[in-house]
Protein backbone atom coordinates (compact mmCIF):
# COMPACT_ATOMS: atom_id res chain seq x y z
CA UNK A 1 -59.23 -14.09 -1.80
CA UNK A 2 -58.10 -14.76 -5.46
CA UNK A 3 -59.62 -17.73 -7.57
CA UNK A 4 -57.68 -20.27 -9.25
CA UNK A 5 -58.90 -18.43 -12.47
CA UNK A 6 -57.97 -14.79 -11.69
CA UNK A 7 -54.31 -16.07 -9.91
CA UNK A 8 -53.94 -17.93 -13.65
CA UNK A 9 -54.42 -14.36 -15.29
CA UNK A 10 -51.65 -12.75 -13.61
CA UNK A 11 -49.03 -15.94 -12.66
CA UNK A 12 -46.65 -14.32 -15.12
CA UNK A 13 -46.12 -10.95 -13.28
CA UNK A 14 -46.31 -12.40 -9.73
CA UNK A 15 -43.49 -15.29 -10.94
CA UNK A 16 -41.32 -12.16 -12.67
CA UNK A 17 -42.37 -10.10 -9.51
CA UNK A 18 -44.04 -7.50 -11.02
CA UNK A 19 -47.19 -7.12 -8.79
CA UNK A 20 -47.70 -4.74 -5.65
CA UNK A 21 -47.28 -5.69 -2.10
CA UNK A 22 -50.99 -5.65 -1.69
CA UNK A 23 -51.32 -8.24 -4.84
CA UNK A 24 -48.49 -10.50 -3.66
CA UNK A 25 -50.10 -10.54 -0.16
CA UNK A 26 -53.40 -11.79 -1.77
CA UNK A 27 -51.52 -14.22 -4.55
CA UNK A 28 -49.83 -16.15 -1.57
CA UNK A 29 -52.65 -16.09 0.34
CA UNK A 30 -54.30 -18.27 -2.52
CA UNK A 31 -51.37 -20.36 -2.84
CA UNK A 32 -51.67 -21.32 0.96
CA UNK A 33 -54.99 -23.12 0.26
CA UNK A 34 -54.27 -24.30 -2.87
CA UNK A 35 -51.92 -27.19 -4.07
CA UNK A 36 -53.56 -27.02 -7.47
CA UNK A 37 -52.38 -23.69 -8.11
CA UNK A 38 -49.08 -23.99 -6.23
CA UNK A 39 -48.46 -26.84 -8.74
CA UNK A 40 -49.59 -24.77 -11.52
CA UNK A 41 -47.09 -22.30 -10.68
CA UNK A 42 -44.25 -24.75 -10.23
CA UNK A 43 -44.89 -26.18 -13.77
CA UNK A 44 -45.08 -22.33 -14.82
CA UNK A 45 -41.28 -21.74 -13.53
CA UNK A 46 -40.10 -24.97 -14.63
CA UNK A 47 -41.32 -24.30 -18.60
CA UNK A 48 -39.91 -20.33 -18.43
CA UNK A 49 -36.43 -21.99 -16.94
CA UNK A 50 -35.99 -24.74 -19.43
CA UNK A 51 -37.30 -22.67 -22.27
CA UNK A 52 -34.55 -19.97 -21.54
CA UNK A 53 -32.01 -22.88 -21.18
CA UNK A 54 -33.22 -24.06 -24.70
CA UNK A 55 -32.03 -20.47 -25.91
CA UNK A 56 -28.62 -20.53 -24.66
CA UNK A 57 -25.89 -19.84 -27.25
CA UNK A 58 -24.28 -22.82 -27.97
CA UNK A 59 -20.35 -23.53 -27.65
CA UNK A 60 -17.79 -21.78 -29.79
CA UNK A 61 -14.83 -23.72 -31.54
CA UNK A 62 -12.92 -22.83 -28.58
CA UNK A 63 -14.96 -24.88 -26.52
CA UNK A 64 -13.98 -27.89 -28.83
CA UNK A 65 -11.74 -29.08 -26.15
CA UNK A 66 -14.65 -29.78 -23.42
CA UNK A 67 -15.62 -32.72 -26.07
CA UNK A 68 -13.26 -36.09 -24.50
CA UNK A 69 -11.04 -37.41 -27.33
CA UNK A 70 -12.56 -40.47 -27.35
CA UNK A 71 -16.22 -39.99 -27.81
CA UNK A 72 -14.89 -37.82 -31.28
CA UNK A 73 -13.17 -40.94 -32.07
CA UNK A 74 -16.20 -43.37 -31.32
CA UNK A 75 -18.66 -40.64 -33.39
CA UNK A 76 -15.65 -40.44 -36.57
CA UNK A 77 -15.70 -44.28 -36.81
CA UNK A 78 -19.10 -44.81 -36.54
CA UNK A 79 -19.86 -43.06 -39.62
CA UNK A 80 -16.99 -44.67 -41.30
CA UNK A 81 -19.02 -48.00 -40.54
C-alpha cells in the first residue's frame, strides 16, 4: 500500500487521471484507510476548481445588461456622495 507521503507525490496525476489502472487501484486503496489523505485530496480539487474559476474571462459590454438598473444607480450616487 501507498503512504500518505508517496500518494502526496502523485495527487496531481491521479486527480487529472493520468495514472495506470494498477496505480489507481493502489491510490484508492490508500484513500480507503485514510481520511487524512481523502481530505487532502478534497482540499486539492477544491483549490484547482476555484483557481480555474479565478481565471475565467470576465463579462463583455454586452453582458452590461445582467447588471439590475438599480444597483448602477445605488453605485453612480454613491460616488456622487
Amino acid at each position: 500500500m501507498l503512504t500518505c507521503r508517496e500518494v502526496i507525490e502523485f495527487l496531481m496525476n491521479y486527480a487529472e487521471g493520468n495514472v495506470t489502472p494498477e496505480e489507481r487501484v493502489r491510490f484508492e486503496e490508500h484513500l480507503a484507510v485514510c481520511p487524512a489523505c481523502v481530505n487532502y485530496l478534497n482540499t486539492y480539487r477544491t483549490t484547482v476548481r476555484l483557481g480555474q474559476q479565478a481565471f475565467k474571462p470576465l463579462p463583455t459590454d454586452a453582458d452590461e445588461s445582467s447588471v439590475p438598473e438599480d444597483l448602477v444607480r445605488a453605485i453612480l450616487d454613491a460616488r456622487r456622495k
